[in-house]
Protein backbone atom coordinates (compact mmCIF):
# COMPACT_ATOMS: atom_id res chain seq x y z
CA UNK A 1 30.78 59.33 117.17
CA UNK A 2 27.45 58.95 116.25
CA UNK A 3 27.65 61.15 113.02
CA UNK A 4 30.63 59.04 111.90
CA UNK A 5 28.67 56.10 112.00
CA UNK A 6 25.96 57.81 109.94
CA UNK A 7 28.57 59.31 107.50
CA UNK A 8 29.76 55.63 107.22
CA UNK A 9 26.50 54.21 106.29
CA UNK A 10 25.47 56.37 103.55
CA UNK A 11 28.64 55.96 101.67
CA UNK A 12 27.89 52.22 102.25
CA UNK A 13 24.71 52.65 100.51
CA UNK A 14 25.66 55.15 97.58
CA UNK A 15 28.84 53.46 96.23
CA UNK A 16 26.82 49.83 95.44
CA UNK A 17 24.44 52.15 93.23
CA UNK A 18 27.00 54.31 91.98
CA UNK A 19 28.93 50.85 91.08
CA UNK A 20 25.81 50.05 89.16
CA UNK A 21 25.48 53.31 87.28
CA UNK A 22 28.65 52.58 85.71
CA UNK A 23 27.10 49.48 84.25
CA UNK A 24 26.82 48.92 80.24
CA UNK A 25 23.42 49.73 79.66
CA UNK A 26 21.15 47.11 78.12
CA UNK A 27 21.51 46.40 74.88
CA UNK A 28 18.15 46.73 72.73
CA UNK A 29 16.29 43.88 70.74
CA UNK A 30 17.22 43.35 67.42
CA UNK A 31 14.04 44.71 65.25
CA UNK A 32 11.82 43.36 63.56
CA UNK A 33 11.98 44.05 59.67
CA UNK A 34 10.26 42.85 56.78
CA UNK A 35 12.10 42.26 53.96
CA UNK A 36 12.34 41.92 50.15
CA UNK A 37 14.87 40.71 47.52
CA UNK A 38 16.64 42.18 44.58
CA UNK A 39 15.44 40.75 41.91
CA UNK A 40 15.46 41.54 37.92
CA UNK A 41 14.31 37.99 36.87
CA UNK A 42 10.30 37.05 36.07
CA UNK A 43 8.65 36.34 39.46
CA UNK A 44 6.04 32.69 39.69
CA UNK A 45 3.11 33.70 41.09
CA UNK A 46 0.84 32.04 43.02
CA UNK A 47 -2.89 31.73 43.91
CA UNK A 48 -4.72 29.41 46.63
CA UNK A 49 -8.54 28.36 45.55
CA UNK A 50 -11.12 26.71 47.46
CA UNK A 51 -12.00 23.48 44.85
CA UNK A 52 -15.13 20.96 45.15
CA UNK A 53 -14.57 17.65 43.32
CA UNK A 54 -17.03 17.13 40.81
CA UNK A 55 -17.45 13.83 38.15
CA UNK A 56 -17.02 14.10 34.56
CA UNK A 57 -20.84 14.37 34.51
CA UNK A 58 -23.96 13.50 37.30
CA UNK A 59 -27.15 12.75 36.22
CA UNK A 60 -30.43 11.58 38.00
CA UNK A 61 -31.87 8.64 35.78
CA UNK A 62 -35.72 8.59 35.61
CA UNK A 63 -38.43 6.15 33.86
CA UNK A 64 -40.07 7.47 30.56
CA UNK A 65 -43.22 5.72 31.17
CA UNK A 66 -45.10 5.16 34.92
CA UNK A 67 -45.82 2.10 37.22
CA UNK A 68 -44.82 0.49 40.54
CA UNK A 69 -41.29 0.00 41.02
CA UNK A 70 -40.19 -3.78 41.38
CA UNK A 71 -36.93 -3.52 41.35
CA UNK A 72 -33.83 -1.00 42.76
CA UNK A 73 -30.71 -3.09 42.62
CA UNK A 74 -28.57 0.30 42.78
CA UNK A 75 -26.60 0.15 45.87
CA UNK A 76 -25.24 3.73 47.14
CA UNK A 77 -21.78 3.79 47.15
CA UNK A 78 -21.28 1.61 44.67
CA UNK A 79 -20.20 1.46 41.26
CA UNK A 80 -22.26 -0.84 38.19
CA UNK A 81 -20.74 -0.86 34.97
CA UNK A 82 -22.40 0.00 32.00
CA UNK A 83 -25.39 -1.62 30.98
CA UNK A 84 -25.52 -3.06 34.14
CA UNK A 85 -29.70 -3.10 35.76
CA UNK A 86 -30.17 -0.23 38.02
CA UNK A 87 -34.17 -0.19 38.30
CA UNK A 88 -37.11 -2.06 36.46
CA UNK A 89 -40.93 -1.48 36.80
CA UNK A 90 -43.62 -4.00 36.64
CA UNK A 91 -43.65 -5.35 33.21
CA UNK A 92 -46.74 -7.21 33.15
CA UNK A 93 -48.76 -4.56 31.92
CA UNK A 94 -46.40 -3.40 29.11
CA UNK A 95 -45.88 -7.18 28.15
CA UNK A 96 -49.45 -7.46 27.66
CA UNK A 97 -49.87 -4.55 25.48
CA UNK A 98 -46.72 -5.46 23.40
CA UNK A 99 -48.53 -8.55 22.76
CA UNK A 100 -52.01 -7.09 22.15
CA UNK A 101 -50.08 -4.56 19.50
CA UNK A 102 -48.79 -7.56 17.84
CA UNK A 103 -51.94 -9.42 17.00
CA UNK A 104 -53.40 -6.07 15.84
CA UNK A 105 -50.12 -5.76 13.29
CA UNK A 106 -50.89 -9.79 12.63
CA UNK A 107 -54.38 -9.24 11.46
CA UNK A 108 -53.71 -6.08 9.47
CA UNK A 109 -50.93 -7.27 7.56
CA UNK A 110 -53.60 -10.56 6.61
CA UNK A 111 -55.81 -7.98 5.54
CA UNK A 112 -53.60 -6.12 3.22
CA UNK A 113 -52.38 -9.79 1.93
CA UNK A 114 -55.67 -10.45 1.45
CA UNK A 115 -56.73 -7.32 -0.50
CA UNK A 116 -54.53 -6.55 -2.35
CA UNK A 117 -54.54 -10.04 -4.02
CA UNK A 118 -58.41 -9.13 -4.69
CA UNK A 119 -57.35 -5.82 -6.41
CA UNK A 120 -58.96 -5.29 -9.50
CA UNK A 121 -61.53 -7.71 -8.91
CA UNK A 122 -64.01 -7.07 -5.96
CA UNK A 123 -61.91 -4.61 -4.20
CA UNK A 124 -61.21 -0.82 -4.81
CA UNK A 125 -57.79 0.83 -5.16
CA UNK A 126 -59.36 2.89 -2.48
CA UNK A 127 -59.63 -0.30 -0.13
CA UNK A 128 -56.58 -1.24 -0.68
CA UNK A 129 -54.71 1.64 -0.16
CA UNK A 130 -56.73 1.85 3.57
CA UNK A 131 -55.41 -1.32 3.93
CA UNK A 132 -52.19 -0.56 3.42
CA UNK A 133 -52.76 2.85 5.93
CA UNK A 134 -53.82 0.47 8.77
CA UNK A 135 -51.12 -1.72 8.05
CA UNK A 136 -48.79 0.81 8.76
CA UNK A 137 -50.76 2.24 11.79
CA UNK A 138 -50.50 -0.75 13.72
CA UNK A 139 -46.71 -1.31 13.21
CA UNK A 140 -46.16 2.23 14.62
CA UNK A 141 -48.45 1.02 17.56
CA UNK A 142 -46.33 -1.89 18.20
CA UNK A 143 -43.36 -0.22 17.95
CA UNK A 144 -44.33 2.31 20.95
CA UNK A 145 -45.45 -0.84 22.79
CA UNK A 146 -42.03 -2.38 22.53
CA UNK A 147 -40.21 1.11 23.25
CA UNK A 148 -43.06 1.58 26.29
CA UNK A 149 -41.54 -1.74 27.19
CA UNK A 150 -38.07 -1.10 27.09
CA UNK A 151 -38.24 2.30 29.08
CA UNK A 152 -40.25 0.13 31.98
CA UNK A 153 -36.56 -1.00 32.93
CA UNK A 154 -33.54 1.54 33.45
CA UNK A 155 -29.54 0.36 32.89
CA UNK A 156 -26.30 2.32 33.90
CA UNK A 157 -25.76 4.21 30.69
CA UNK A 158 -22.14 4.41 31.71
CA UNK A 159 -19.07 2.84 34.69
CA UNK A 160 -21.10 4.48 37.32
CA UNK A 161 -21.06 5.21 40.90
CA UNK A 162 -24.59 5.29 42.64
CA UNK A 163 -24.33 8.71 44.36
CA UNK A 164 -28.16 8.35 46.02
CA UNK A 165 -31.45 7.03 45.59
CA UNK A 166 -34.10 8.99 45.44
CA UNK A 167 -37.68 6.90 45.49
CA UNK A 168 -38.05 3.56 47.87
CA UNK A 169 -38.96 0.63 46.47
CA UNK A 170 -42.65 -0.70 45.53
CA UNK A 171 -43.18 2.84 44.95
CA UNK A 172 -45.57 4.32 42.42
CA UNK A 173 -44.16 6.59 39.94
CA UNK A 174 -44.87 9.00 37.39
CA UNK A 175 -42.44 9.55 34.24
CA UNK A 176 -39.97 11.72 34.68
CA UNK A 177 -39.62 11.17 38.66
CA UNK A 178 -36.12 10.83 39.19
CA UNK A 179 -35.29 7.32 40.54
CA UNK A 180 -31.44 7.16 41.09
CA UNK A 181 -28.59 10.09 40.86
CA UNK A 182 -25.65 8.73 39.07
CA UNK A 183 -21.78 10.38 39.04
CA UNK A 184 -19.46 9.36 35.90
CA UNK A 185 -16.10 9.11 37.73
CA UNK A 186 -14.18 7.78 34.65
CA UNK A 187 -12.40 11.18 35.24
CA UNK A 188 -12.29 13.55 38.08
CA UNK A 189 -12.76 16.88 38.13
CA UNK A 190 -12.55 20.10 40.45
CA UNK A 191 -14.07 23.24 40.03
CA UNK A 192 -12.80 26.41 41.31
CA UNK A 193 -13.74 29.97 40.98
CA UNK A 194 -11.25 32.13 39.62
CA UNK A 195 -11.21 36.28 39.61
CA UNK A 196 -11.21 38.25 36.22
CA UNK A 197 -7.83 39.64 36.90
CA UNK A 198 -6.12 36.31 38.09
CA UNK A 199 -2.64 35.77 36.48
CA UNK A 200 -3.74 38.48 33.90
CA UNK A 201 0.28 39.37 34.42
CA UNK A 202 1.78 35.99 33.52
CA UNK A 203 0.40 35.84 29.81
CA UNK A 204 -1.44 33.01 28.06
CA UNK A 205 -3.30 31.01 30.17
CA UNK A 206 -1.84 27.76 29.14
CA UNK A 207 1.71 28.76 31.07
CA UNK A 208 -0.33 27.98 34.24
CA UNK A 209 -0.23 25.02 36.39
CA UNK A 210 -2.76 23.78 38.89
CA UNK A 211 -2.54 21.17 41.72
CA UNK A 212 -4.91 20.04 44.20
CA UNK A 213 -4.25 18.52 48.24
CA UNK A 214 -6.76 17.17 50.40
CA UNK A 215 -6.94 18.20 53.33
CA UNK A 216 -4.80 15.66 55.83
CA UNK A 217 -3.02 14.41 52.67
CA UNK A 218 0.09 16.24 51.88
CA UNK A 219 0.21 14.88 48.39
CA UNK A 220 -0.24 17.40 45.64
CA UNK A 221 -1.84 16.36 42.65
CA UNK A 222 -1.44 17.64 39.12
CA UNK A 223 -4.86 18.97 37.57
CA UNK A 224 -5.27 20.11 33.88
CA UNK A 225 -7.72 22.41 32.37
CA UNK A 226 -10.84 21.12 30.86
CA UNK A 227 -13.66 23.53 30.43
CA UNK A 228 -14.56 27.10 31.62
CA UNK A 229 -17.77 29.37 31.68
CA UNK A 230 -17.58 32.34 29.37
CA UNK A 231 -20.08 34.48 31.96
CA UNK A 232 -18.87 36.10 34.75
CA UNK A 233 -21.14 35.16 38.19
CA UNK A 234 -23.23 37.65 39.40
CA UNK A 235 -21.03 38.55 42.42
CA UNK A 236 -17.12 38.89 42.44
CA UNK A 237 -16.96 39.15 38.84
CA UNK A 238 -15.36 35.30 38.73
CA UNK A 239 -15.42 32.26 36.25
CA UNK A 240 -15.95 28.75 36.98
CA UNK A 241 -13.08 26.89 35.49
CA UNK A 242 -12.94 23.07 35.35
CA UNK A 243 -10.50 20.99 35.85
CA UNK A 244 -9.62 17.26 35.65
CA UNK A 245 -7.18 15.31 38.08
CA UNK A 246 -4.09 14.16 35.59
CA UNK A 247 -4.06 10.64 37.37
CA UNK A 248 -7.06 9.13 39.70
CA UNK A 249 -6.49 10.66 43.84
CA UNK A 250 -7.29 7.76 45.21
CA UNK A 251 -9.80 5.69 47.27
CA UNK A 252 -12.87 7.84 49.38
CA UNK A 253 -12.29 10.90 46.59
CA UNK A 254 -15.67 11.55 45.43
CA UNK A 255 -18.32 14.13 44.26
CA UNK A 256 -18.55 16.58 46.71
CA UNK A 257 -15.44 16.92 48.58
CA UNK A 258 -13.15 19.73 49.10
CA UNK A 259 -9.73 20.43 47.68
CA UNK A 260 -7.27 23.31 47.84
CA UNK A 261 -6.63 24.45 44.04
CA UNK A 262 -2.80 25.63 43.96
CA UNK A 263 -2.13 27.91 40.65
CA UNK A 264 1.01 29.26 39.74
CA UNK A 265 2.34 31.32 36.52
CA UNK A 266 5.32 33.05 35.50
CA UNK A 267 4.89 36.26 34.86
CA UNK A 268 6.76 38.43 32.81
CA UNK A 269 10.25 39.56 33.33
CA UNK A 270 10.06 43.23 34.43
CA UNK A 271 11.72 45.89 32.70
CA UNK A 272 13.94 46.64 35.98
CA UNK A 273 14.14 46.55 39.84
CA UNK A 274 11.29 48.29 40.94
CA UNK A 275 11.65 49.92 44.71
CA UNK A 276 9.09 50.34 47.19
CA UNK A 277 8.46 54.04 47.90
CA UNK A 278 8.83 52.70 51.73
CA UNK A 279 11.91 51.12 51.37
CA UNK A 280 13.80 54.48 50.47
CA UNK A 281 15.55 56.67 52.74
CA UNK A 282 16.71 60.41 51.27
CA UNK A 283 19.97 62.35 53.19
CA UNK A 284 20.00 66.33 53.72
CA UNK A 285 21.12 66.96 50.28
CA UNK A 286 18.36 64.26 48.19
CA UNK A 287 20.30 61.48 47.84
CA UNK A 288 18.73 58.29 48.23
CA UNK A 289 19.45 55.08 50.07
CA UNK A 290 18.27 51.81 50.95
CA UNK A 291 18.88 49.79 54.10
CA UNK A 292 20.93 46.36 53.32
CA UNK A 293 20.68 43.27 55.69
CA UNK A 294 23.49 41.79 56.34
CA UNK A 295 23.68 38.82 58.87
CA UNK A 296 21.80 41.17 61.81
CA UNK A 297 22.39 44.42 61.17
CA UNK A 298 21.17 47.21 58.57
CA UNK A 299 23.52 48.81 56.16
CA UNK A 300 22.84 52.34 54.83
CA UNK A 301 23.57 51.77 51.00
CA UNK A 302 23.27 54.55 48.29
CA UNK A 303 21.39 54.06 44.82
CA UNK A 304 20.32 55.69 42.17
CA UNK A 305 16.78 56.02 41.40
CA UNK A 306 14.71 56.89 38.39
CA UNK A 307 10.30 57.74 38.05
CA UNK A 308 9.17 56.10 35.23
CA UNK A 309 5.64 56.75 33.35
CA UNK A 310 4.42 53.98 34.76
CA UNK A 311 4.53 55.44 38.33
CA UNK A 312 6.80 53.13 39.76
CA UNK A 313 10.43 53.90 41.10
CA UNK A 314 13.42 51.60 39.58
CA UNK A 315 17.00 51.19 40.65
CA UNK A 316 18.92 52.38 38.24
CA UNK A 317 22.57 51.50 40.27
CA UNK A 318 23.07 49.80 43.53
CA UNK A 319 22.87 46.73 45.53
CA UNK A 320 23.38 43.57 43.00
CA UNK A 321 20.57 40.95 42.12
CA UNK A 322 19.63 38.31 45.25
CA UNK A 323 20.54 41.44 47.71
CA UNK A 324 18.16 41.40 50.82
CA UNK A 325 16.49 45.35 51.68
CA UNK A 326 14.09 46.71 54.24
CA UNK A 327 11.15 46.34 52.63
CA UNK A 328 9.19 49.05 54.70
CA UNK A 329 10.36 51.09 57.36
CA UNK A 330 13.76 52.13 56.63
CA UNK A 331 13.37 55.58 57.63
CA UNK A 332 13.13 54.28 61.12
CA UNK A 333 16.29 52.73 61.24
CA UNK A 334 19.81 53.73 61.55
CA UNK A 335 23.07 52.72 60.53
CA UNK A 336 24.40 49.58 61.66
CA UNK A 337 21.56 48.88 63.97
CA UNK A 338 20.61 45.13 64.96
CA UNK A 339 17.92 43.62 62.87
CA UNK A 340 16.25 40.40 62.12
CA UNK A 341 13.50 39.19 59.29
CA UNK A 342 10.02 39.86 60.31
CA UNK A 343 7.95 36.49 60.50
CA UNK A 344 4.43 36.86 62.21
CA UNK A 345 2.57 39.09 63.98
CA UNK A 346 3.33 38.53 67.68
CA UNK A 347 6.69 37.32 67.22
C-alpha cells in the first residue's frame, strides 16, 4: 500500500512539469538594427559649431593727450549714440595754452603786417621773410593747442554700447591708457571655427546656409556670411569665419555669448547607390543580398553589385529608392526574423 501511494505521488509531480515542457517556448526580442535608406538623390548635410557673438567691431577708446579725468558719463550696459560725451579731462590747462598760442599768432601776424609794409625801406627782404617764418610757426602752434584741446574730451565715434570701463574717475592718465571699451552692435555677428574639409563635398560655398539658437530659445536664426581668415589656426587646421545675424536676436544678445552655429549644404548627387560593405550578405554560391525591413521583420533580398575605382560598392539592381536596409550587421540575421530600428545605446 505504501508503494502505491509513492507511485501516486511522483506521477503527481512529473505530469505538471511534463505539462510545462510542452509549452511554446519564449519568443525572443525583436533586435536591435541600425538602419539606412535607399537613396540616389543629393544628400543635405549638416554640421553643428560652437559660435560666440561678437559686434560689428569693439574698440577701447583712449585720450591722445594726459591729465586727470573729470568726467566718465559712460554707463556699462548702455548704449550713447554717436557723438554723444563718453569722457572729458580737465580742460583748464589746455584752455590756457590755446589761449597763450593765440596771442603768440596775434603778435606775429602784427609783426609781419608791420614789416612787410617797411620793406624796402628800413627792413631787409631777409627780415621779412623771418617774419613771415614765425608767422607761420605760431599758427602751427596754435593749431596743436586747439587739437591738444579737442583730444582732452572723448565722444562715441559711433551707436554704441558701453561694454566696460576701464579707469575710475578723478584718475590720472597717460595717453594712450584705455578709458572705456566700446562694442558697435549696429550688426551682430558670430564667429565660428570651421575645419578645412567642411562641406568640401557640397560645392561652392555660397550653397550653404547657417543659423544660430541660443541656448533655452528654440528659435533659429538666419546668419549670412561676412568675412573669413585666409590662415589656417595653428591647431586643427580651421578658419575663423564671420558671420552676421540676418535680423537683430533680440534683447540681452550681446558680445560674448554663446550660440550653436547650424550649417547645412547640399551636396552633390552621387553617381549611384553606394552599399555599405556591412550591410551585404553573400549565399554558398557568391550571390549577394541585403536584409529589407519591413514593418518588424528582415527580408533576405538579392542585388546586384558592382566595385567601382573609387573603392566603393554600388547597387547596380535591387530594392527601389526610399527602401529601408540593415545598415550593419546583416550577416547576423536571418530570414524573417523580428527586428526593430536601433535608437540609443541602452535602449
Amino acid at each position: 500500500m505504501r508503494s502505491h501511494w509513492f507511485v501516486t505521488g511522483a506521477l503527481a509531480l512529473i505530469i505538471p512539469f511534463a505539462a510545462m515542457a510542452q509549452e511554446d517556448p519564449v519568443q525572443p526580442a525583436p533586435k536591435p538594427v541600425k538602419l539606412m535608406e535607399l537613396s540616389s538623390q543629393s544628400r543635405v548635410l549638416q554640421r553643428q559649431f560652437f559660435g560666440q557673438v561678437a559686434a560689428k567691431q569693439t574698440v577701447d577708446l583712449a585720450f591722445q593727450v594726459g591729465g586727470q579725468l573729470l568726467e566718465l558719463s559712460a554707463e556699462e550696459g548702455t548704449t550713447m549714440p554717436k557723438g554723444a560725451l563718453i569722457a572729458q579731462l580737465d580742460l583748464a590747462g589746455y584752455e590756457r595754452a590755446v589761449a597763450q598760442a593765440q596771442l603768440n599768432y596775434d603778435k606775429a601776424q602784427r609783426d609781419a603786417q608791420r614789416l612787410e609794409s617797411l620793406r624796402g625801406q628800413a627792413v631787409s627782404a631777409v627780415q621779412v621773410r623771418d617774419a613771415e617764418t614765425q608767422l607761420r610757426l605760431a599758427a602751427i602752434a596754435l593749431e596743436n593747442a586747439q587739437d591738444d584741446l579737442g583730444h582732452a574730451t572723448l565722444r562715441a565715434p559711433f551707436d554704441a554700447l558701453i561694454a566696460r570701463r576701464l579707469i575710475a574717475n578723478y584718475q590720472t592718465v597717460t595717453a594712450g591708457t584705455p578709458v572705456v571699451r566700446l562694442h558697435d552692435i549696429s550688426e551682430l555677428r558670430v564667429d565660428i571655427e570651421v575645419p578645412e574639409v567642411l562641406f568640401r563635398q557640397a560645392g561652392a560655398g555660397d550653397r550653404v546656409a547657417f543659423t544660430a539658437v541660443f541656448p533655452g530659445d528654440p528659435r533659429r536664426f538666419a546668419l549670412s556670411m561676412r568675412e573669413f581668415e585666409t590662415e589656417t589656426s595653428s591647431i586643427g587646421q580651421s578658419y575663423t569665419i564671420t558671420l552676421a545675424f540676418a535680423e537683430n536676436p533680440g534683447a540681452f544678445v550681446f558680445p560674448g555669448a554663446s550660440a550653436t552655429v547650424y550649417a547645412s549644404a547640399e551636396g552633390k548627387a552621387p553617381d549611384g547607390i553606394v552599399l555599405p560593405e556591412t550591410a551585404l550578405v553573400y549565399g554558398p554560391d557568391g550571390a549577394a543580398f541585403v536584409m529589407v525591413f519591413e514593418g518588424d521583420t528582415v527580408r533576405q533580398t538579392p542585388v546586384e553589385i558592382e566595385m567601382r575605382e573609387d573603392g566603393q560598392i554600388y547597387l547596380v539592381d535591387g530594392p527601389s529608392d526610399g527602401t529601408q536596409i540593415v545598415m550593419t550587421g546583416a550577416s547576423q540575421l536571418r530570414d524573417g526574423q523580428q527586428a526593430r530600428p536601433f535608437t540609443r545605446i541602452g535602449e
